[in-house]
N, C-alpha and C. Protein backbone atom coordinates (compact mmCIF):
# COMPACT_ATOMS: atom_id res chain seq x y z
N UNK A 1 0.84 -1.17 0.00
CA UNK A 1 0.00 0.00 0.00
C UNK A 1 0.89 1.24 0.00
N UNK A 2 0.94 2.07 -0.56
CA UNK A 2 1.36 3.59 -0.89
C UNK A 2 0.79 4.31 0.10
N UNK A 3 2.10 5.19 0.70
CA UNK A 3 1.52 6.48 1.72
C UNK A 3 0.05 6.85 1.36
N UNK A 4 -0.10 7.19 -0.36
CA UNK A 4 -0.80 7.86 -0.32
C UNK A 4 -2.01 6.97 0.12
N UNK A 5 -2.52 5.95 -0.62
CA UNK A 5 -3.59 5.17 -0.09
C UNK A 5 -4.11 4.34 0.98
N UNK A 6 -2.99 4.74 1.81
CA UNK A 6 -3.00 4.40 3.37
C UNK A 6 -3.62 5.38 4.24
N UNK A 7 -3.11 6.61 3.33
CA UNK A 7 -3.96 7.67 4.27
C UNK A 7 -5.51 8.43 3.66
N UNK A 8 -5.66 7.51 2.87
CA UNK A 8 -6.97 8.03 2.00
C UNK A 8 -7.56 6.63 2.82
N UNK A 9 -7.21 5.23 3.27
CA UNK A 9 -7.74 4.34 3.86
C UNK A 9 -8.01 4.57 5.03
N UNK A 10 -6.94 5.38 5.79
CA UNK A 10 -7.18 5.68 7.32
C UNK A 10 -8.07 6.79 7.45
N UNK A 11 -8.56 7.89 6.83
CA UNK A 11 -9.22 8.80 6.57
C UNK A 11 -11.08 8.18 5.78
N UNK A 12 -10.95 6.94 5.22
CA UNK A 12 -12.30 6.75 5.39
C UNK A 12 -12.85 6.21 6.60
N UNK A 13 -11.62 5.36 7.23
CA UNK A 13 -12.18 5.00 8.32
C UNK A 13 -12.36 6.07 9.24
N UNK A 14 -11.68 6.74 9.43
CA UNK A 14 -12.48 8.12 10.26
C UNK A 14 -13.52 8.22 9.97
N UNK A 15 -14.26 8.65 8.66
CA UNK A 15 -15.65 9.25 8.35
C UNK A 15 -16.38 7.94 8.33
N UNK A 16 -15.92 6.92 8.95
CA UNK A 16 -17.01 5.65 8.78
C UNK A 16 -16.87 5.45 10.48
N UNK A 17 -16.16 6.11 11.38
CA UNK A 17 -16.51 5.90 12.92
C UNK A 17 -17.21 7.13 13.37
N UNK A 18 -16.88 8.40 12.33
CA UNK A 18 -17.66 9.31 12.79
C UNK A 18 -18.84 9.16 12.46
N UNK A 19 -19.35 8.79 11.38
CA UNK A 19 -20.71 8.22 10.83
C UNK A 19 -21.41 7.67 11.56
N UNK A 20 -21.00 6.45 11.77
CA UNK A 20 -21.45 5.27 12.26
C UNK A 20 -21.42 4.63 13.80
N UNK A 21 -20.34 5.22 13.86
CA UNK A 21 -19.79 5.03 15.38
C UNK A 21 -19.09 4.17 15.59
N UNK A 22 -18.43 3.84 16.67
CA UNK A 22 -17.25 2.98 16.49
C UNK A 22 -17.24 1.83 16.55
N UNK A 23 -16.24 0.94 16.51
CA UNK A 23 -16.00 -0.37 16.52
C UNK A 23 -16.26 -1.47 15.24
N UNK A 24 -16.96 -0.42 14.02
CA UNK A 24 -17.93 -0.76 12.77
C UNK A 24 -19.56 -0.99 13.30
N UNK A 25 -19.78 -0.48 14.49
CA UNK A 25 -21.53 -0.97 14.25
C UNK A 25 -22.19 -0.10 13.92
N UNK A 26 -22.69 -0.54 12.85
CA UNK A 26 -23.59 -0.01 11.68
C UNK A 26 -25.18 0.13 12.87
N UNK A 27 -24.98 1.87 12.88
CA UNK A 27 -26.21 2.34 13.45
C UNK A 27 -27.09 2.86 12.04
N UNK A 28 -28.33 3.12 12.58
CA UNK A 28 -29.05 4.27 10.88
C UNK A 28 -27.86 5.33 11.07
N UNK A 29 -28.16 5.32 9.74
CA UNK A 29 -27.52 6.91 9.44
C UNK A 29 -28.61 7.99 9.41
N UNK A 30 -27.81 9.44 10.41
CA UNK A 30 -28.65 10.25 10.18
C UNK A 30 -28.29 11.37 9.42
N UNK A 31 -29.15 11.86 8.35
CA UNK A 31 -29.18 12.94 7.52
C UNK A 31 -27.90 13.99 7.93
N UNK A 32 -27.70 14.34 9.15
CA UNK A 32 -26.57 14.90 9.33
C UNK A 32 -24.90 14.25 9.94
N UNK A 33 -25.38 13.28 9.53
CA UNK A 33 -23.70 12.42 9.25
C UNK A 33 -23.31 12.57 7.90
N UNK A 34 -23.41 13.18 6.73
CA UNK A 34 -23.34 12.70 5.29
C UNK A 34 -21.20 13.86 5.48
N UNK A 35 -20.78 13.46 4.26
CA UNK A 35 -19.85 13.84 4.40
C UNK A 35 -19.14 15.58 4.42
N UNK A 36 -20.54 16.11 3.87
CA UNK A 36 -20.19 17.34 3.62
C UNK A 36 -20.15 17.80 5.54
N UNK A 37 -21.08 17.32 6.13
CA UNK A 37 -20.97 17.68 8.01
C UNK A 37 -19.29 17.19 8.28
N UNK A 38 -19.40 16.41 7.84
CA UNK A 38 -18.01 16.00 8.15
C UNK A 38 -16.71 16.83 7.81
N UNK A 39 -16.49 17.37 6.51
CA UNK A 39 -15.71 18.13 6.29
C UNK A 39 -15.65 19.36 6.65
N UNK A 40 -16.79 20.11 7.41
CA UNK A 40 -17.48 20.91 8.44
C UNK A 40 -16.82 21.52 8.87
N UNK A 41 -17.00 20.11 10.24
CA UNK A 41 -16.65 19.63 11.47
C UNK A 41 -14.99 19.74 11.13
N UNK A 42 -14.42 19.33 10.25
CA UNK A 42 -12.77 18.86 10.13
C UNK A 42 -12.31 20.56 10.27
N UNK A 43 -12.97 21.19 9.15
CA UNK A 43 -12.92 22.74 8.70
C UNK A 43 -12.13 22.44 7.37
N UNK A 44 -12.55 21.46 6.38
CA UNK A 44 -11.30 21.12 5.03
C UNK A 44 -12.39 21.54 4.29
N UNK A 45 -11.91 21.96 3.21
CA UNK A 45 -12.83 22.06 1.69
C UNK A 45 -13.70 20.65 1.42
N UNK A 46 -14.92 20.69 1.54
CA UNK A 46 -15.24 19.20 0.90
C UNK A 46 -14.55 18.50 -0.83
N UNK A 47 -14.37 19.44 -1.55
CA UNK A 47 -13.78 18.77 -2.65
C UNK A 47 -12.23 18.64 -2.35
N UNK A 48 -11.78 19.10 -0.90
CA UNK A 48 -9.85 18.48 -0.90
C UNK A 48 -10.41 17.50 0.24
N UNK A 49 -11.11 17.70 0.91
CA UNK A 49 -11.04 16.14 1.52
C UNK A 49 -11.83 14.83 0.66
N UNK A 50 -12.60 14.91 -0.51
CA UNK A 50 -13.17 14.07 -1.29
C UNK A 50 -11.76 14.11 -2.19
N UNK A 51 -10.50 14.72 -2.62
CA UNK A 51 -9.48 14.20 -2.83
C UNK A 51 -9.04 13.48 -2.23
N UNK A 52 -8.59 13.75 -1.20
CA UNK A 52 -7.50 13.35 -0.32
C UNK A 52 -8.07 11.76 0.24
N UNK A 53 -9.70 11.61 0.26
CA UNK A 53 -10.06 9.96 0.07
C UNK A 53 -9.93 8.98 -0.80
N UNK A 54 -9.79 10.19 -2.33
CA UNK A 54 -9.64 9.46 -3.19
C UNK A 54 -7.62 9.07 -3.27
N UNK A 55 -6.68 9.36 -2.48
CA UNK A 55 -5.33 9.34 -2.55
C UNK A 55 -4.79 10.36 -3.10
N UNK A 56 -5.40 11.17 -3.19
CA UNK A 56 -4.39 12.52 -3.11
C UNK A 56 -3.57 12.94 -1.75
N UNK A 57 -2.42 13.29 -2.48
CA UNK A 57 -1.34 13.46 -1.13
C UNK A 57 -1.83 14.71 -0.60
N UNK A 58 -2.03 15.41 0.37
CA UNK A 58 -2.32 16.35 1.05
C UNK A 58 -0.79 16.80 1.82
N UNK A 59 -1.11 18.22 1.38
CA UNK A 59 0.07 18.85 2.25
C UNK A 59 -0.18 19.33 3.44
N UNK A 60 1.32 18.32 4.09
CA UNK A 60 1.54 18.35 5.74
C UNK A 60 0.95 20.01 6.04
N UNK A 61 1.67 21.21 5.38
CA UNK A 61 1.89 22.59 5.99
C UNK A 61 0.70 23.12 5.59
N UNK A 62 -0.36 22.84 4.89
CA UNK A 62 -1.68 23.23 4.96
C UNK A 62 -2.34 23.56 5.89
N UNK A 63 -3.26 24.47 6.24
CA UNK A 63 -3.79 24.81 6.77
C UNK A 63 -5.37 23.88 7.31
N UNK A 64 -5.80 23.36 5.99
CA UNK A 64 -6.79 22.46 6.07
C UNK A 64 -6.03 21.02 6.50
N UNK A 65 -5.17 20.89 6.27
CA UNK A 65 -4.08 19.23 6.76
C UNK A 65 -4.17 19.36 8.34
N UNK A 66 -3.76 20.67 8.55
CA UNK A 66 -3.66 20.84 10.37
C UNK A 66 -5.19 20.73 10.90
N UNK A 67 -5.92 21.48 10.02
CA UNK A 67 -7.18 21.31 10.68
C UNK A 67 -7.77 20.15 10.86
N UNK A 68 -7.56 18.82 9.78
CA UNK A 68 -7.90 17.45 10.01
C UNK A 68 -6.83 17.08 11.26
N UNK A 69 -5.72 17.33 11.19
CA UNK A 69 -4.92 16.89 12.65
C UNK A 69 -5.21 17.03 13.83
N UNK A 70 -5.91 18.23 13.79
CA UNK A 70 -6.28 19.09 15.21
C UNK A 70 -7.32 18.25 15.63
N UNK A 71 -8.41 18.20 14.79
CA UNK A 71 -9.78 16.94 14.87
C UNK A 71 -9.25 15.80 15.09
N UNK A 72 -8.37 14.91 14.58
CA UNK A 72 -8.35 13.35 13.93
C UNK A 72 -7.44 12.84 14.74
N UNK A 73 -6.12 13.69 15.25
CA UNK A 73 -5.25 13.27 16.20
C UNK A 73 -3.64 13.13 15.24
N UNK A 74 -2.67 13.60 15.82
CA UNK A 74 -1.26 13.35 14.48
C UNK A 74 -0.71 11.92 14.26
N UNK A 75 -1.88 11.31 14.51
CA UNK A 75 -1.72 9.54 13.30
C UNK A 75 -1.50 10.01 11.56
N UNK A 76 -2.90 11.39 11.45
CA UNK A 76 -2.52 11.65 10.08
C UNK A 76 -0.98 12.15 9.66
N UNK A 77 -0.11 12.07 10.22
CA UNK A 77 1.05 13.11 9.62
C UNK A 77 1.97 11.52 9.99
N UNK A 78 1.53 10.50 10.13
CA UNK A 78 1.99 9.20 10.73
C UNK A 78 2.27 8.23 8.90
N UNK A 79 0.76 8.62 8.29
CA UNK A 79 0.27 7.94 6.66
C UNK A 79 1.15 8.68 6.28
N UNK A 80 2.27 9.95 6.25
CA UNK A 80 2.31 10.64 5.22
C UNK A 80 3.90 10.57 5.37
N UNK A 81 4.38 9.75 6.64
CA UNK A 81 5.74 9.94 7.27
C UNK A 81 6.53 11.29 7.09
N UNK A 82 5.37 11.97 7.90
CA UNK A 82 6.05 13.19 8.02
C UNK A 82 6.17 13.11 9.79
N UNK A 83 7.30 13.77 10.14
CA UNK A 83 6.76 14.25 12.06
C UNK A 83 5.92 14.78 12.38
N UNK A 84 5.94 14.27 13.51
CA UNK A 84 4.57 14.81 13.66
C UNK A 84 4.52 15.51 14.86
N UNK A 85 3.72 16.87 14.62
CA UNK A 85 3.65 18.14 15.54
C UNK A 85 4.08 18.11 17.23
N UNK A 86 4.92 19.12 17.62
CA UNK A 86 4.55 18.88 18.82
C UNK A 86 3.24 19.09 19.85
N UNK A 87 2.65 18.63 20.33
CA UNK A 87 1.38 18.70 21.01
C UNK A 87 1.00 20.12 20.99
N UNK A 88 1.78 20.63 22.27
CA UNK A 88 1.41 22.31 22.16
C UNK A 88 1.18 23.01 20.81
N UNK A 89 2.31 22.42 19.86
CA UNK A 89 2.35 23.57 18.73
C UNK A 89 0.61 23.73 17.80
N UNK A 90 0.22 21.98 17.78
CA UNK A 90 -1.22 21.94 17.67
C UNK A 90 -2.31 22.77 18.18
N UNK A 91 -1.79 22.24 19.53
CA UNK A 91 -3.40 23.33 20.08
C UNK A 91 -3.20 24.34 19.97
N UNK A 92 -2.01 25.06 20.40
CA UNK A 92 -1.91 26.41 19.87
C UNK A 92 -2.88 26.89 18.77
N UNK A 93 -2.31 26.10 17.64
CA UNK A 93 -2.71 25.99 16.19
C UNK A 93 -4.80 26.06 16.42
N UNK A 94 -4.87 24.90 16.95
CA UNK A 94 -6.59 24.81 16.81
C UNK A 94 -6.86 25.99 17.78
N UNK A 95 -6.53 26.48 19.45
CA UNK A 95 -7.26 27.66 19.89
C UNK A 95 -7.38 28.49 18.71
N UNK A 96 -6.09 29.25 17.57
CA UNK A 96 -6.16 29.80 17.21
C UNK A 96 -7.14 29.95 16.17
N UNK A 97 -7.21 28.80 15.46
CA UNK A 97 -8.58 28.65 14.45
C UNK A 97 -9.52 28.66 15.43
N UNK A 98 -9.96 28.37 16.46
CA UNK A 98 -11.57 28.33 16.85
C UNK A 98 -11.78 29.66 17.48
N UNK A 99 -10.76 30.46 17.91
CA UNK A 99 -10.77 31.77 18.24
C UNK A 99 -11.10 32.97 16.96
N UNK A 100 -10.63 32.15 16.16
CA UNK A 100 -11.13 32.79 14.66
C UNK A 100 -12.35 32.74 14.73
N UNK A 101 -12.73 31.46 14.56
CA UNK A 101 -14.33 31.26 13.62
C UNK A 101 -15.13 31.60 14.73
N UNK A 102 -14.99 31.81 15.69
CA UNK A 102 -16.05 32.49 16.79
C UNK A 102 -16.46 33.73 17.10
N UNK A 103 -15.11 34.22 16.59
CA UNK A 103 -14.91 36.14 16.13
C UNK A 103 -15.77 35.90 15.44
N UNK A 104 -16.05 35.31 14.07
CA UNK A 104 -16.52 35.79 13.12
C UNK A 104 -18.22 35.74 13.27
């Protein structure tokens, strides 16, 4: 398996525990699980995270890459063998985005 499709594999399984919930048990789905909530919730473009499932490499220094990290945990920067953040430097990173979008 290729970085890249390891992390387009580990990234559906995210949106299939956030969906569904964990462990794989298939609950109903509700109308607001579909993927666009999801990419939301992440704060990514829905058409770069509907890349980045399909194996597009996503860049580590993105802004939307950190924002799936900040959510998902730095396993993602794990698929891409890049290092991965120091803790603080993250949250830093997310107060600062949610201090944003709350201003706004």
């Amino acid at each position: 398996m290729t970085e890249n499709t390891s992390f387009a594999y580990w990234l559906k399984h995210r949106y299939a525990d956030w969906r569904y919930g964990p462990l794989g048990i298939r609950q109903l789905t509700h109308p607001e699980r579909r993927i666009s909530v999801f990419s939301r919730w992440l704060d990514v473009e829905l058409d770069v995270l509907v890349r980045w499932m399909s194996g597009e490499r996503p860049d580590p220094n993105s802004d939307q890459f950190k924002n799936l990290a900040a959510r998902l945990g730095f396993r993602a920067y794990d698929f891409l063998e890049m290092p991965r953040p120091t803790k603080p430097s993250l949250r830093a990173w997310y107060r600062l985005k949610t201090s944003q979008t709350s201003s706004n």
